[in-house]
Protein backbone atom coordinates (compact mmCIF):
# COMPACT_ATOMS: atom_id res chain seq x y z
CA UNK A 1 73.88 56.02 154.23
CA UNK A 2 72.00 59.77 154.42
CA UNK A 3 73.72 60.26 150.59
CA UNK A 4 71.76 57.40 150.16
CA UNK A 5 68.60 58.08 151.76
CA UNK A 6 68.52 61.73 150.24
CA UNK A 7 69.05 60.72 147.04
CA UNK A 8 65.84 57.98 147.32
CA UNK A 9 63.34 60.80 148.44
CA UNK A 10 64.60 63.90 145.81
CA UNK A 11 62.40 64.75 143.56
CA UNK A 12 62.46 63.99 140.07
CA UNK A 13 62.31 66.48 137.53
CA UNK A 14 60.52 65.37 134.62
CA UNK A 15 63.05 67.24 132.04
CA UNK A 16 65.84 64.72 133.31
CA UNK A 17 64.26 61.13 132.68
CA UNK A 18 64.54 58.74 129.82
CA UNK A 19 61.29 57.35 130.57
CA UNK A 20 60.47 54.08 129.07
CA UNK A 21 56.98 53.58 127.65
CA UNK A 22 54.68 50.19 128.64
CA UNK A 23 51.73 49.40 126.24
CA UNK A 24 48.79 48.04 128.08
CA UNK A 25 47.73 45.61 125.67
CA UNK A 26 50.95 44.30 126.41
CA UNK A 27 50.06 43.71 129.74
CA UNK A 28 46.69 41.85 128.15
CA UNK A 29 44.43 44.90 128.02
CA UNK A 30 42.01 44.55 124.73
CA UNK A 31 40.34 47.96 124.60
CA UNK A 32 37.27 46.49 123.24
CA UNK A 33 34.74 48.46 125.54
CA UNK A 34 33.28 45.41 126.97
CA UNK A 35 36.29 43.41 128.24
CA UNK A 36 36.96 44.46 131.85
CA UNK A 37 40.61 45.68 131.06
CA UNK A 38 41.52 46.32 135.22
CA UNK A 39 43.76 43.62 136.20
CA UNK A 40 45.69 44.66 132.81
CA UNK A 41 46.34 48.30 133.49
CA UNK A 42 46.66 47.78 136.81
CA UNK A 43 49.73 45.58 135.77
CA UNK A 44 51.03 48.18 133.41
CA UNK A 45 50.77 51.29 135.66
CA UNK A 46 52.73 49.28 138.54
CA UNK A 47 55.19 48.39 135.93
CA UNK A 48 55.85 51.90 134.98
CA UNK A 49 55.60 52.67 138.27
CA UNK A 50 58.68 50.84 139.43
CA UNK A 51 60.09 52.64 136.44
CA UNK A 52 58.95 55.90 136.43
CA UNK A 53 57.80 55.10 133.02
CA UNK A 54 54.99 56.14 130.92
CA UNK A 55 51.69 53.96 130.00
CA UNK A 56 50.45 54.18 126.48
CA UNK A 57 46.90 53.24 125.65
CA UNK A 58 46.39 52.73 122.09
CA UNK A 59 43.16 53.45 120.76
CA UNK A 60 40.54 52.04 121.88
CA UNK A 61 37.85 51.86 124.72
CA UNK A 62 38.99 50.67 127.76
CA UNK A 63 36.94 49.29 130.76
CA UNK A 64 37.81 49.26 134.47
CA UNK A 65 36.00 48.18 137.41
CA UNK A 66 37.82 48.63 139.95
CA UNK A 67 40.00 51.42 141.32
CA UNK A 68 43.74 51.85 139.94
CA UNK A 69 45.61 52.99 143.11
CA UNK A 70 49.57 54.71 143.14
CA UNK A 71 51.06 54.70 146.88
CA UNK A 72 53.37 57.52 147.56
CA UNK A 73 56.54 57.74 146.21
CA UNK A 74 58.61 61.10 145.62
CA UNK A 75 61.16 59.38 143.81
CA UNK A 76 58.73 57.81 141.01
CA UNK A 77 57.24 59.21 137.74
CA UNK A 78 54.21 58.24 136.52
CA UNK A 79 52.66 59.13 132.75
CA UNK A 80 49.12 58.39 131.78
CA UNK A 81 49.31 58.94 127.58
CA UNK A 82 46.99 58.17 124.75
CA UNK A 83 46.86 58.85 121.07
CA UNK A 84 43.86 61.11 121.36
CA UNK A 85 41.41 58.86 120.93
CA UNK A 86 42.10 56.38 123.82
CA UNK A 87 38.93 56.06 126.77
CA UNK A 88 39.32 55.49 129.89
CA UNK A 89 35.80 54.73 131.40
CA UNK A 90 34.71 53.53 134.73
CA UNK A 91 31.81 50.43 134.54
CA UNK A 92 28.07 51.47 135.11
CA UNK A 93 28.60 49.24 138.07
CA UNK A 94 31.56 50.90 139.46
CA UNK A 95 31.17 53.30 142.83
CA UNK A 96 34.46 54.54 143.56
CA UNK A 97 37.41 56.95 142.08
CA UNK A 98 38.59 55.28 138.95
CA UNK A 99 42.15 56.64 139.51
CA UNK A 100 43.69 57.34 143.51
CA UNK A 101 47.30 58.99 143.32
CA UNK A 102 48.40 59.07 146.64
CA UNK A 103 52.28 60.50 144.62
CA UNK A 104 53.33 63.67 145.51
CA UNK A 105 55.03 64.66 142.34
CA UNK A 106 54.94 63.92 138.63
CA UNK A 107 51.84 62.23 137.93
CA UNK A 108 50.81 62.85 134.73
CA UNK A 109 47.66 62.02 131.98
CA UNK A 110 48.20 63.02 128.10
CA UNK A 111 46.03 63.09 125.53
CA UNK A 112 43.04 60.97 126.81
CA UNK A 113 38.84 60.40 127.28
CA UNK A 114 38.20 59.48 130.66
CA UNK A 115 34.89 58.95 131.78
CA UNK A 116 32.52 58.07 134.94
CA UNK A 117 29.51 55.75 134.21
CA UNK A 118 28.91 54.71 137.51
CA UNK A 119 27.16 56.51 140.21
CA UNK A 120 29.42 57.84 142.64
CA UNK A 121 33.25 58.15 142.52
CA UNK A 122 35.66 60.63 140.88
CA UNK A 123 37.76 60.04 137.74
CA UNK A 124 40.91 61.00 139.46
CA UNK A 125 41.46 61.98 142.69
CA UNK A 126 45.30 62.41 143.32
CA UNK A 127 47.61 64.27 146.05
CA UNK A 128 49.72 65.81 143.12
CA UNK A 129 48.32 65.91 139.06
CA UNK A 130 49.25 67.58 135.94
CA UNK A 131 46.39 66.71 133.10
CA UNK A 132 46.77 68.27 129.69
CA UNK A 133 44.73 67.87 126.64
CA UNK A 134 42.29 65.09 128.21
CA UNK A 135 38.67 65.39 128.59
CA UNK A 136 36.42 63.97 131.35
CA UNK A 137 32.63 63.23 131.39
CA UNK A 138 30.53 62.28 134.47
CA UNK A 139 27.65 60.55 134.86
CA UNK A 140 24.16 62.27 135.70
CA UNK A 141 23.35 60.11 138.32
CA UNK A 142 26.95 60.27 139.96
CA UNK A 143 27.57 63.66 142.40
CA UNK A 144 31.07 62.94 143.18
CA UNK A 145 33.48 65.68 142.44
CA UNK A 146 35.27 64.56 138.54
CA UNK A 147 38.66 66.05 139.32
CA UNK A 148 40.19 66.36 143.12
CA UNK A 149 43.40 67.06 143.57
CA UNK A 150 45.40 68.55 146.72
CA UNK A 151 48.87 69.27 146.27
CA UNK A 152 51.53 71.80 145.06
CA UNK A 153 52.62 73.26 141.50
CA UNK A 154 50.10 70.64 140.01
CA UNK A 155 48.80 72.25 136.67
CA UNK A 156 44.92 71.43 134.61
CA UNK A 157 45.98 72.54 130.83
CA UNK A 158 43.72 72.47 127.72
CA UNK A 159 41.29 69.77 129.58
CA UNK A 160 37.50 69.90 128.88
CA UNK A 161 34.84 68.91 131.12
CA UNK A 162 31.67 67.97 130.96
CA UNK A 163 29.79 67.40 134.06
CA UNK A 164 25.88 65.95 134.21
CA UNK A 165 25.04 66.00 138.16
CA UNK A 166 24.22 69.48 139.31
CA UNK A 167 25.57 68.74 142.42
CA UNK A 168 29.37 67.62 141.33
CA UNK A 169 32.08 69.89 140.60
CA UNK A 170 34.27 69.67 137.69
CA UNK A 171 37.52 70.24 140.27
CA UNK A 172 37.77 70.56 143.71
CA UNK A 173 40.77 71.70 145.07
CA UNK A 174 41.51 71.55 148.74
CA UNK A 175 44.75 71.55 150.92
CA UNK A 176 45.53 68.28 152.89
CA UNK A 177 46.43 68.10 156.95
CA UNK A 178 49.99 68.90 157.57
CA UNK A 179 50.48 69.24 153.68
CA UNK A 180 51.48 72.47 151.57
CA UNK A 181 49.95 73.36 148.77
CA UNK A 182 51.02 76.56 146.87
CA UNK A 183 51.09 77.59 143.40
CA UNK A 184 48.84 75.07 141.28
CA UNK A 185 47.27 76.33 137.99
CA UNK A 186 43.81 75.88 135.94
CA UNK A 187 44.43 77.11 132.92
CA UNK A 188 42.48 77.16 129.13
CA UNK A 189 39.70 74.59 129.93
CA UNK A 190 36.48 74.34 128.79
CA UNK A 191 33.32 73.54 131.37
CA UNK A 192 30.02 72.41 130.36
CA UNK A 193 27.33 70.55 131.43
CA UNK A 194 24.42 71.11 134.58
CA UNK A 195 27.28 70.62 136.92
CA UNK A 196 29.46 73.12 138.94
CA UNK A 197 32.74 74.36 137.63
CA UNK A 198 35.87 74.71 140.42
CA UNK A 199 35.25 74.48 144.00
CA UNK A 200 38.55 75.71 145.85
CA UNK A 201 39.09 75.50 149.60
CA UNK A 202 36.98 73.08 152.31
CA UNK A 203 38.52 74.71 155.86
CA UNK A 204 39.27 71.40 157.41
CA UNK A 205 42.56 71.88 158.60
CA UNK A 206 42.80 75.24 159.83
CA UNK A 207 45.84 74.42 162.13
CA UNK A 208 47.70 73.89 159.18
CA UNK A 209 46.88 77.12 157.51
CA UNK A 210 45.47 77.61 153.81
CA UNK A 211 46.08 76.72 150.69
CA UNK A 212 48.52 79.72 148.62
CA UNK A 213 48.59 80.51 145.14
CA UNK A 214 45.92 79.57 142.40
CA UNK A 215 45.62 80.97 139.33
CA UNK A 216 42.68 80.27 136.92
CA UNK A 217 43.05 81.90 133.65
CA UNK A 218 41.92 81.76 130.43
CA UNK A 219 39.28 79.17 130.77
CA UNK A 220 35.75 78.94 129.15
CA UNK A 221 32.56 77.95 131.53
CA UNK A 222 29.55 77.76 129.57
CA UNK A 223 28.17 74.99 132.31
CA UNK A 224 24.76 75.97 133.34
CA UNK A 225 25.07 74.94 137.22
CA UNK A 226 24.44 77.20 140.09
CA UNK A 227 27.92 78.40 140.20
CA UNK A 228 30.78 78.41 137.65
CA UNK A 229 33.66 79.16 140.65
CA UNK A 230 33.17 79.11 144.14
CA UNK A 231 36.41 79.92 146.26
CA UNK A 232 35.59 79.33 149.60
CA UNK A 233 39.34 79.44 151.61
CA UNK A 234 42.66 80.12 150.29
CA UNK A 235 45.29 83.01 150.51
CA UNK A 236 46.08 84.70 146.78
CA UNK A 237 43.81 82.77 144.01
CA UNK A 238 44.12 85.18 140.42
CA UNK A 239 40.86 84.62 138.51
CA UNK A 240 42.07 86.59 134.54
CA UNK A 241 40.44 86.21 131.21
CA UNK A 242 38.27 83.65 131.43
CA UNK A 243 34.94 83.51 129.47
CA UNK A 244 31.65 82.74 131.82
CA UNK A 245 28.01 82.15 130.25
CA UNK A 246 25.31 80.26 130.71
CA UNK A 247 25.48 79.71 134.82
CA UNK A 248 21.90 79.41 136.41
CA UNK A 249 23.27 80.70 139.48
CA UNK A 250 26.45 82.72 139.80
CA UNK A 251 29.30 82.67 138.06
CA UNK A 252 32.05 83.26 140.62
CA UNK A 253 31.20 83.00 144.23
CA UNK A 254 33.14 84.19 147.75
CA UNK A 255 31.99 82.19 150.49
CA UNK A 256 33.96 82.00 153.84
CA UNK A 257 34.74 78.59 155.22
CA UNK A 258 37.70 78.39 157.49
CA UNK A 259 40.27 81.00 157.45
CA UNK A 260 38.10 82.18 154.19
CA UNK A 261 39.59 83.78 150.99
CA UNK A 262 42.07 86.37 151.40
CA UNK A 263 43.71 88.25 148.28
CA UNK A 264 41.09 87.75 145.34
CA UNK A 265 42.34 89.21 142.09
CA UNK A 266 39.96 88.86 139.39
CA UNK A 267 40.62 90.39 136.45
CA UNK A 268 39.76 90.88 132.41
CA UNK A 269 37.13 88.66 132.21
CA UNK A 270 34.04 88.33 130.85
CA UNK A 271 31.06 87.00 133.12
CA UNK A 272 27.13 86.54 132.68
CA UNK A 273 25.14 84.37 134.74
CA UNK A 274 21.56 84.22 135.65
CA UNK A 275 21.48 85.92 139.07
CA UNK A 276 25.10 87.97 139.25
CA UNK A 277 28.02 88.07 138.12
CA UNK A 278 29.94 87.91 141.81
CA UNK A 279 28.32 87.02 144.39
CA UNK A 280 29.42 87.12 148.58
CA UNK A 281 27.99 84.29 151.00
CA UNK A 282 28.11 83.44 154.57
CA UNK A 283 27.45 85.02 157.83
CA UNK A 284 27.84 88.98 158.09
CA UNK A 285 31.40 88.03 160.22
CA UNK A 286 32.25 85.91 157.58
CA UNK A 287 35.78 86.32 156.63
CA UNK A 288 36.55 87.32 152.80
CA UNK A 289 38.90 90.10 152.04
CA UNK A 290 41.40 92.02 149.55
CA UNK A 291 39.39 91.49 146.68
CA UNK A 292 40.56 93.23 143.49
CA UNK A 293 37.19 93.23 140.89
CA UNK A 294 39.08 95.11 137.87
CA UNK A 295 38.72 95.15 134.14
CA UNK A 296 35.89 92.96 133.83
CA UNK A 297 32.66 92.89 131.65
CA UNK A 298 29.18 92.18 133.31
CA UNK A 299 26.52 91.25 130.75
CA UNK A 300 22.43 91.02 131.82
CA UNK A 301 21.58 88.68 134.99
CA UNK A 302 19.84 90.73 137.66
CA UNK A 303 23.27 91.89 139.17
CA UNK A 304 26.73 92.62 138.54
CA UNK A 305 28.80 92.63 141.69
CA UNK A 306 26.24 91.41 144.86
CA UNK A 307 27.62 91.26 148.30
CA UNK A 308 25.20 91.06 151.09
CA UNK A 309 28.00 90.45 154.09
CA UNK A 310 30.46 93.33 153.48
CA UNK A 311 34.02 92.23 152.01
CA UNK A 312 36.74 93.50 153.96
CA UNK A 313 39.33 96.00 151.97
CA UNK A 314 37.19 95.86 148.04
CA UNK A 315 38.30 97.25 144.60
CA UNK A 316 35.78 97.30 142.09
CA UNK A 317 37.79 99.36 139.09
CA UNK A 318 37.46 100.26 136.01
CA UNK A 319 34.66 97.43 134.63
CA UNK A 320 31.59 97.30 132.52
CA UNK A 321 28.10 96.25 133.60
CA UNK A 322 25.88 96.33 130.65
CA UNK A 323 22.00 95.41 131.00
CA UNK A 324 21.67 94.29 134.81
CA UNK A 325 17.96 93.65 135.43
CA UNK A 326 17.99 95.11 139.49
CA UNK A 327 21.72 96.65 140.05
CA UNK A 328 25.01 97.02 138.51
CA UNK A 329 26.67 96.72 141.75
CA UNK A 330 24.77 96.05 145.10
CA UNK A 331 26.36 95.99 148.04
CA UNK A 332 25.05 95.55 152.33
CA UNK A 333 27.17 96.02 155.50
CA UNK A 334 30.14 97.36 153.48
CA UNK A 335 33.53 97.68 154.77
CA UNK A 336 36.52 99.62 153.31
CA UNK A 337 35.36 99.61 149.51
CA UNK A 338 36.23 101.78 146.71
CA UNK A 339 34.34 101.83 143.70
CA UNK A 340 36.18 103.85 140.88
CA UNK A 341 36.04 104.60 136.94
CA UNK A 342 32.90 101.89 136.27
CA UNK A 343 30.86 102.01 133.23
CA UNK A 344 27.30 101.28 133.38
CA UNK A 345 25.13 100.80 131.35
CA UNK A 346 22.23 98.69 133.44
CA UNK A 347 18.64 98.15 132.28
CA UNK A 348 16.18 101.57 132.76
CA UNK A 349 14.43 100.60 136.08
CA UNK A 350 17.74 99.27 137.79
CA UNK A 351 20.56 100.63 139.98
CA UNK A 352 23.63 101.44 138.44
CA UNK A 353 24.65 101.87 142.24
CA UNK A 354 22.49 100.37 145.28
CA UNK A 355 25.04 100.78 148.36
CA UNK A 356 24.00 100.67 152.25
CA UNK A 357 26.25 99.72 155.35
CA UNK A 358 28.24 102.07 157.78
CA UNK A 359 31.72 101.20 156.55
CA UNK A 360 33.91 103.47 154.88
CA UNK A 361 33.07 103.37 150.99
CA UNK A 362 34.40 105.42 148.12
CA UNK A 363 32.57 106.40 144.95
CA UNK A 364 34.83 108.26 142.52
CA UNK A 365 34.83 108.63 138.55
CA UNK A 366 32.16 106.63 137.88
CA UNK A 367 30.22 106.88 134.48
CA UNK A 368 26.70 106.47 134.72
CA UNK A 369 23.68 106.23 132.11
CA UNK A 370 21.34 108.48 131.78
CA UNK A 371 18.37 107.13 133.02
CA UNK A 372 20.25 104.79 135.74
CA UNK A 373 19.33 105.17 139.47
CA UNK A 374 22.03 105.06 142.25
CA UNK A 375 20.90 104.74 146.17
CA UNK A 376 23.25 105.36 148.50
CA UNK A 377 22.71 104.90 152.29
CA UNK A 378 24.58 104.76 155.29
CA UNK A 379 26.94 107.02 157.80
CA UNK A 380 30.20 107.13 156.10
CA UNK A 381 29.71 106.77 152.61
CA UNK A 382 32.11 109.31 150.31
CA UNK A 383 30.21 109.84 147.33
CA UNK A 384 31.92 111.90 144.08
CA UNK A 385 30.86 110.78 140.73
């Protein structure tokens, strides 16, 4: 009986099953754009559900109107697939999440167009998700997040997004109560739109600890929202080659919530935005620290690297910041920084350095303009360009 019982709850791995495919039109869907296809896909998905099977959607424009729900199930697969030119598209009437994945492993979407019409709801929101090569599109009058998800080794791959609502987030990750959630990945995207990029962390469940392990690489942001990436709690998130334009705001931002961000690694990218490149928010307690700022490019926007609350334990190595309007790097209330081998090459009336607080901070091998301005204040700053 426990041989039995283990075997019902192990997790399958994807590599090991002979999935069978279901064709919603077989289940009545027409894909017409104006038939409401819900009752149809609904059927399918529980079909390949009971399966762990994988639903195909032809081409075609498909219409739901209500949400299409998946209860937990460790032991199920679920696959999502289209033929690359198969939508997915929520009614103008419709005011919820189009998809709500309560599985905990393998739920997958291939190859598909989802999109919002409707004015409040996300497209997916799911415990566990790998999406690769889909796109998803929001309405401008709906806020909702597009893309939530919450659980572990769940992966975002070759997606693009395109978000209308300044207020909504392309993907926002957060852990759940009395759930781990470790090493997920966002990786080769593109985000446009007025809307936010990723929003990572919400401090709800501090007894359960934080969120581990993030990495978003290689991704393209050229959405013009207030911020591009805002990490607001999680332990270890890698932030490496991504390309970031066109943000009205900031294009990567550290704000504490919770236990706050802890171990910030963000490397070889490069960033423009409108104000600065990185920005720090939250009270001047506010918990942010280890964060590694190396090998990066900063282009215009009036600063580089701002941080008005003093990270705890900074690294700012080895980066470029070319044409900042009021500072290359401006820092308050510092704490335990080093700032070491940095180009700049800032804009004739700025700062390449503007640096106050009484913590300990380290200026070494620094290469400086010749008509840039550094001020330096404060008890304990080590200064040796």
């Amino acid at each position: 009986m426990q041989n039995e019982e283990a075997s019902a709850v192990k997790k399958v791995r994807l590599s090991e099953i002979d999935s069978s495919y279901v064709n919603v039109m077989e289940y009545g869907a027409v894909g017409d754009g104006t038939s409401d296809d819900t009752a149809a896909i609904r059927k399918a998905v529980n079909a390949a559900y009971e399966n762990s099977g994988t639903v195909y959607f032809p081409s075609g424009s498909y219409r739901i109107s209500e949400t299409i729900e998946l209860p937990k199930n460790d032991a199920r697969m679920v696959v999502l697939k289209g033929d690359g030119d198969s939508t997915i598209f929520g009614a103008e009437t419709m005011t919820e999440d189009m998809f709500r994945i309560s599985m905990k492993y393998n739920f997958q979407m291939l190859d598909l167009k989802l999109e919002h019409r409707g004015t409040s709801g996300s497209i997916v929101s799911a415990l566990y998700l790998r999406a690769f090569n889909c796109s998803f599109l929001s309405d401008s009058e709906n806020p909702s997040n597009v893309v939530v998800f919450h659980g572990s080794d769940s992966k975002i791959d070759r997606c693009t997004f395109t978000v209308s609502n300044p207020e909504a987030y392309a993907i926002y990750y957060s852990m759940l109560d009395q759930e781990i959630s470790i090493n997920n990945f966002i990786v080769d995207n593109v985000f446009s739109g007025a809307g936010r990029g990723i929003l990572v962390g919400d401090g709800k469940f501090t007894d359960s600890g934080r969120s581990e392990g993030l990495k978003i690489n290689g991704n393209i942001f050229e959405n013009t929202g207030d911020a591009q990436i805002v990490i607001q709690e999680i332990l270890h998130v890698d932030i490496a080659g991504n390309k970031m334009s066109g943000s009205t705001g900031s294009a990567i931002v550290l704000r504490s919530v919770g236990h706050g961000p802890d171990g910030v690694f963000i490397n070889c990218n490069e960033i423009s935005a409108a104000f600065s490149g990185i920005r720090t928010e939250g009270a001047s307690d506010a918990n942010i620290s280890m964060v590694s700022v190396s090998d990066n490019r900063f282009v215009g926007g009036q600063y580089g690297f701002y941080d008005t609350i003093g990270v705890n334990k900074g690294f700012l190595r080895d980066n470029v910041f070319d044409g900042q309007q009021e500072a290359g790097i401006y820092l308050e209330e510092t704490e335990n920084m080093m700032i070491l081998s940095n180009l700049f090459t800032v804009l004739n009336e700025a700062f390449s350095l503007n640096v106050s607080g009484n913590g300990c901070t380290v200026i070494d091998g620094n290469t400086l303009g010749k008509k840039n301005q550094i001020q330096l204040s404060g008890s304990t700053i080590v200064q040796k360009l």
